[in-house]
Protein backbone atom coordinates (compact mmCIF):
# COMPACT_ATOMS: atom_id res chain seq x y z
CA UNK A 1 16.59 -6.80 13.66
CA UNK A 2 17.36 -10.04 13.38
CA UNK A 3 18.03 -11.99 9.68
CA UNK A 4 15.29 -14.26 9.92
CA UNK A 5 12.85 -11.06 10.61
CA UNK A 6 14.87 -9.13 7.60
CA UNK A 7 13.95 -12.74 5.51
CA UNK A 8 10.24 -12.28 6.81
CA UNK A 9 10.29 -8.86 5.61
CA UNK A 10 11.92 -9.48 2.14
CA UNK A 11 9.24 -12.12 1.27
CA UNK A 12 6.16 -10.10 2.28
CA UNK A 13 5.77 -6.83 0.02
CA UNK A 14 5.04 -5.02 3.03
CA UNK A 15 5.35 -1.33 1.16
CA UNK A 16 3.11 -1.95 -1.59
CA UNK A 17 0.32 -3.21 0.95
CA UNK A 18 0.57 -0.03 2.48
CA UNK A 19 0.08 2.31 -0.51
CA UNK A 20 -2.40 0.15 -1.89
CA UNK A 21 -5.09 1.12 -0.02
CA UNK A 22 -3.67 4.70 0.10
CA UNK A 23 -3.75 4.89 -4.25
CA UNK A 24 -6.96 3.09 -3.91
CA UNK A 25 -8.64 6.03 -1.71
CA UNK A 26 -7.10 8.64 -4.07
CA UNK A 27 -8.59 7.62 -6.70
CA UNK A 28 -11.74 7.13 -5.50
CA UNK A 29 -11.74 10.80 -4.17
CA UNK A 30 -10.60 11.95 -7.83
CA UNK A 31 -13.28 9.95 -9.22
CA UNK A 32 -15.75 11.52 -6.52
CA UNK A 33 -14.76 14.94 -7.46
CA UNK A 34 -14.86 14.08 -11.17
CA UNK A 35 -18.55 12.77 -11.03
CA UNK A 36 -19.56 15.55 -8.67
């Protein structure tokens, strides 16, 4: 990898974009299941 890609990568919160939409699912399942 080169440093300007490692740069790119440091600046973007590439992890927390990810489990966003992961915790966001979760929750909505709990909340499913709680309501249900």
């Amino acid at each position: 990898m080169t440093r300007q890609a490692k740069d790119n990568l440091a600046c973007k919160p590439a992890k927390s974009e990810v489990a966003v939409p992961q915790i966001t699912t979760v929750d909505l399942v709990k909340i499913e299941r709680k309501s249900g």
